[in-house]
Each structure stands twice: as C-alpha cells, then as structure tokens.
Protein backbone atom coordinates (compact mmCIF):
# COMPACT_ATOMS: atom_id res chain seq x y z
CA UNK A 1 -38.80 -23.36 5.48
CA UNK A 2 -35.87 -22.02 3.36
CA UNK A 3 -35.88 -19.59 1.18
CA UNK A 4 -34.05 -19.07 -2.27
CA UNK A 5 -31.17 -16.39 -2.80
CA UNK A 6 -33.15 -14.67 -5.23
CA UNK A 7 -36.29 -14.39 -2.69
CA UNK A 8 -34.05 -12.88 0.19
CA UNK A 9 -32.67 -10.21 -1.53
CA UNK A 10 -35.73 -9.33 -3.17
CA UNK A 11 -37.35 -9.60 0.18
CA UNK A 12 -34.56 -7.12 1.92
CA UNK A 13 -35.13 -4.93 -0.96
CA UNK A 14 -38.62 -4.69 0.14
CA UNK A 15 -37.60 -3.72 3.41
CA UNK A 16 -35.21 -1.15 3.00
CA UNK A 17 -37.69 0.62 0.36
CA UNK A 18 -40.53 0.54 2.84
CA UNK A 19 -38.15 1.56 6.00
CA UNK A 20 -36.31 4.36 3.75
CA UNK A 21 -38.00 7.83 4.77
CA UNK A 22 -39.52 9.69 1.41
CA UNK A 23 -37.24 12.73 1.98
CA UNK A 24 -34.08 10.33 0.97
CA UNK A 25 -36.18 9.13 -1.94
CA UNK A 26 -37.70 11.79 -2.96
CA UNK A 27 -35.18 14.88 -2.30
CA UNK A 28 -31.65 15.71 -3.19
CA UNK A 29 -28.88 16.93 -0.69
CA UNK A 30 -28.74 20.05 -2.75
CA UNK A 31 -32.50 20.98 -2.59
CA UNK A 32 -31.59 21.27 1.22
CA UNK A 33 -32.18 25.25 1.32
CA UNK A 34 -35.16 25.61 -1.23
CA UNK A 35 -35.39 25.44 -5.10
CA UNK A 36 -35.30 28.38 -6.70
CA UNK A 37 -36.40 29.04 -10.48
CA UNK A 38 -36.67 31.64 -12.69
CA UNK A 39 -38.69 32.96 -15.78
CA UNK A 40 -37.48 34.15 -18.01
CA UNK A 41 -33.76 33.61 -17.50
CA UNK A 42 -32.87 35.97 -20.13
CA UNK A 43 -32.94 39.23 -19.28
CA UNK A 44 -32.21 42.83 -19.87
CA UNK A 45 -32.48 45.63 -17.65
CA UNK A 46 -36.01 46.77 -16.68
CA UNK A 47 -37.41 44.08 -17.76
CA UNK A 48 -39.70 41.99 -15.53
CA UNK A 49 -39.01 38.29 -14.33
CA UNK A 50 -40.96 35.97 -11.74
CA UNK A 51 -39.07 34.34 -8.79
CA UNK A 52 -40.10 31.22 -7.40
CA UNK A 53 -38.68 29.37 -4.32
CA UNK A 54 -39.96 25.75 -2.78
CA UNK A 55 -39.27 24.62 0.55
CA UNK A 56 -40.92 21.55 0.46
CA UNK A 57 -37.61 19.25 0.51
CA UNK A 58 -36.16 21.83 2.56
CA UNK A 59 -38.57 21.00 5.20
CA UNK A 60 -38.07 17.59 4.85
CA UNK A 61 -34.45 18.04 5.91
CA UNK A 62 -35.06 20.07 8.50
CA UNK A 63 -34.83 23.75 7.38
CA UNK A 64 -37.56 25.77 8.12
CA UNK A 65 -37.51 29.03 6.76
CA UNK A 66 -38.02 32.41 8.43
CA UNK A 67 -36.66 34.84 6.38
CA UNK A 68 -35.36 34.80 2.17
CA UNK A 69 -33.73 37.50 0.26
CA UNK A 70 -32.53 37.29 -3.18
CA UNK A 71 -29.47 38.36 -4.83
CA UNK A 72 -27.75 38.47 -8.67
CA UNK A 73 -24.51 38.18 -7.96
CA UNK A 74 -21.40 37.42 -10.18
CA UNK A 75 -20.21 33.75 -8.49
CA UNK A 76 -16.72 33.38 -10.44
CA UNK A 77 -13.88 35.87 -10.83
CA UNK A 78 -15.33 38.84 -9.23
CA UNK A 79 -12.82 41.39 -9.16
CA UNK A 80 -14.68 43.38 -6.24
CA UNK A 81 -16.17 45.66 -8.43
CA UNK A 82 -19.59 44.37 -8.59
CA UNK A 83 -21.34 44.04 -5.09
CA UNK A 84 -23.95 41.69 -4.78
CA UNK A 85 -27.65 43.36 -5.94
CA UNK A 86 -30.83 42.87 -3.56
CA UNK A 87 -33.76 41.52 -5.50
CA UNK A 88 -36.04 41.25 -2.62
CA UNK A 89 -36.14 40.35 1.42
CA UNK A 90 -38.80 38.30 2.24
CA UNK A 91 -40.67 36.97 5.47
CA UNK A 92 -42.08 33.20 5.11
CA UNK A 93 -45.86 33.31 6.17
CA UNK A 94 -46.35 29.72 7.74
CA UNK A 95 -50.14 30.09 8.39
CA UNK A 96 -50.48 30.71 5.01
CA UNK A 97 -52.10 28.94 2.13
CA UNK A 98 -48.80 27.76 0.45
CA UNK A 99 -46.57 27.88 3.44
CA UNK A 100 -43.70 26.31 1.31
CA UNK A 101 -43.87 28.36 -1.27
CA UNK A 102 -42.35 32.12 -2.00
CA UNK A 103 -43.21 33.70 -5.58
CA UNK A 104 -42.89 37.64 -6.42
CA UNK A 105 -42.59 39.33 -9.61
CA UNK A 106 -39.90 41.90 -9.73
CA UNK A 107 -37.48 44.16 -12.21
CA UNK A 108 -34.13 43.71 -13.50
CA UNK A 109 -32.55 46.47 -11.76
CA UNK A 110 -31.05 49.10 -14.07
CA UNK A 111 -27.28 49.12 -12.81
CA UNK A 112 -24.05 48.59 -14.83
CA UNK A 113 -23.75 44.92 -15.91
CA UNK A 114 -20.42 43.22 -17.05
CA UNK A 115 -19.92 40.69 -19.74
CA UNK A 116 -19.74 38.27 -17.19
CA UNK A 117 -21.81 35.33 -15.68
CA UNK A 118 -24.89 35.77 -13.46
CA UNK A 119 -26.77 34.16 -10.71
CA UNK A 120 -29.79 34.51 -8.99
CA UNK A 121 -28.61 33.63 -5.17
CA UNK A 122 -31.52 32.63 -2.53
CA UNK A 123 -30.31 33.02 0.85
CA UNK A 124 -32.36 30.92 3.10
CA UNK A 125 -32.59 31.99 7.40
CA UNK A 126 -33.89 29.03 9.47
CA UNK A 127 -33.77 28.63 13.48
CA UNK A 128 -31.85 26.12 14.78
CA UNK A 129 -31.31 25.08 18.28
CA UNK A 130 -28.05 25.95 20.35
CA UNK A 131 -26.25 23.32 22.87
CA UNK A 132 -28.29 24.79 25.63
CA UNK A 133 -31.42 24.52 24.01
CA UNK A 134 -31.98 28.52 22.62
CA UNK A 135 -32.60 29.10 18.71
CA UNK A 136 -30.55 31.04 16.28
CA UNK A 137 -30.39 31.55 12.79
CA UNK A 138 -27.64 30.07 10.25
CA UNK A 139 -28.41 30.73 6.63
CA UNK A 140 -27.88 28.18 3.88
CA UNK A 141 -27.91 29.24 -0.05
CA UNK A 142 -29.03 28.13 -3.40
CA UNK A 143 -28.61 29.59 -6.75
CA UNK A 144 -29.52 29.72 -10.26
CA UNK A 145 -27.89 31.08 -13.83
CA UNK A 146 -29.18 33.88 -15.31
CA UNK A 147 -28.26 35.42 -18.98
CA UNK A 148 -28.20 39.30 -18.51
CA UNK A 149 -27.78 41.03 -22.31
C-alpha cells in the first residue's frame, strides 16, 4: 500500500500533535514562574487593589512554588533612590483547595512615588534538586505594569 504526499504529512501531523505534551501547547516559556494580574492597574496611594498569581503552567514546567512575595518596583532607569516596596510574602498552601492559585487584597502603600514607570514584581521560591540529590531554592520572577497617579 502507498500512500499519497498529502496523506503522510497530514498523518505525521497527527502524530506530533498527539505525542506533543499539553504544557508545550498550552503554556508559554514566560508563564514559567506564575501569572500574575492585577485590578485595578491604576492606582493612587491608599487605595485598594487585588493580586492574583497562577501556577498552573508553572507547574507544568516544573516550578513548584513554596514561597511568593510581591514587589512595585521601578524596572528602568532607577537612579537608586527608590528601593523596591514589599506588597506581601506569602506561603503556597498545597493541600489546599486552589493549590495553584495565590489571591490577596492589599493597599497601595503611602510612600513617595516618582513620575516614573511601575511594576508589580512576583518573585517565585521553588525547590530544586542539587547534584547530590539535596533541595534548594532558586527564585524565578514575573511582572506586571502598573499606572501609579
């Protein structure tokens, strides 16, 4: 039996969809440490905001988190004069309900804001193992542009 061009390649096709793993379909290189989001992304000082991070395609690559804190930091032409600001430190709770999933409400902190750009960093701890075997913790990071009036 022979088959036709057309039929092999839409055969191999086939294959390589079925064989691909759904994290390389379904998740991009950059959702490797979480995806954070935030709401509103306008803000002024004392004024409330809801942080959400997922770690489902985080998990998928391998990351499992232990520990997240959240910054607003200034990512371009810092001039040293505006240190990173804690939002929150949090510990993942993996017998929980939504194991992959970290929400909190929180405030805009009330310090001295520039007229520059903003970002809402998420600093993600995982384990990972050591050449002899023994866990320790590297920390990958994701972030997201906030407007700060």
């Amino acid at each position: 039996m022979q088959l036709s061009f057309p039929t092999v390649i839409a055969t191999l096709a086939a294959v390589f969809a079925v064989a691909t793993p759904a994290a390389a379909q379904a998740c991009a290189e950059a959702n490797r440490f979480g995806v954070v989001t935030i709401s509103p992304t306008t803000l002024s000082p004392g004024e409330t905001f809801t942080v959400t991070a997922n770690f489902s395609c985080a998990v998928q690559f391998g990351v499992n988190p232990e520990f997240t804190d959240y910054y607003i930091e200034v990512p371009v032409g810092n001039n040293g004069f505006e240190p990173p600001i804690l939002l929150a430190r949090r510990t993942l709770n993996p017998s929980s309900a939504t194991p992959l999933l970290d929400s909190f409400t929180t405030q805009l902190p009330f310090a001295l804001y520039f007229n520059a750009s903003y970002v809402v960093v998420l600093d993600t701890t995982y384990p990972v193992n050591g050449t002899n075997g023994s866990p320790y913790s590297v920390v990958g990071s994701v972030d997201i542009p906030i407007t700060i009036l």
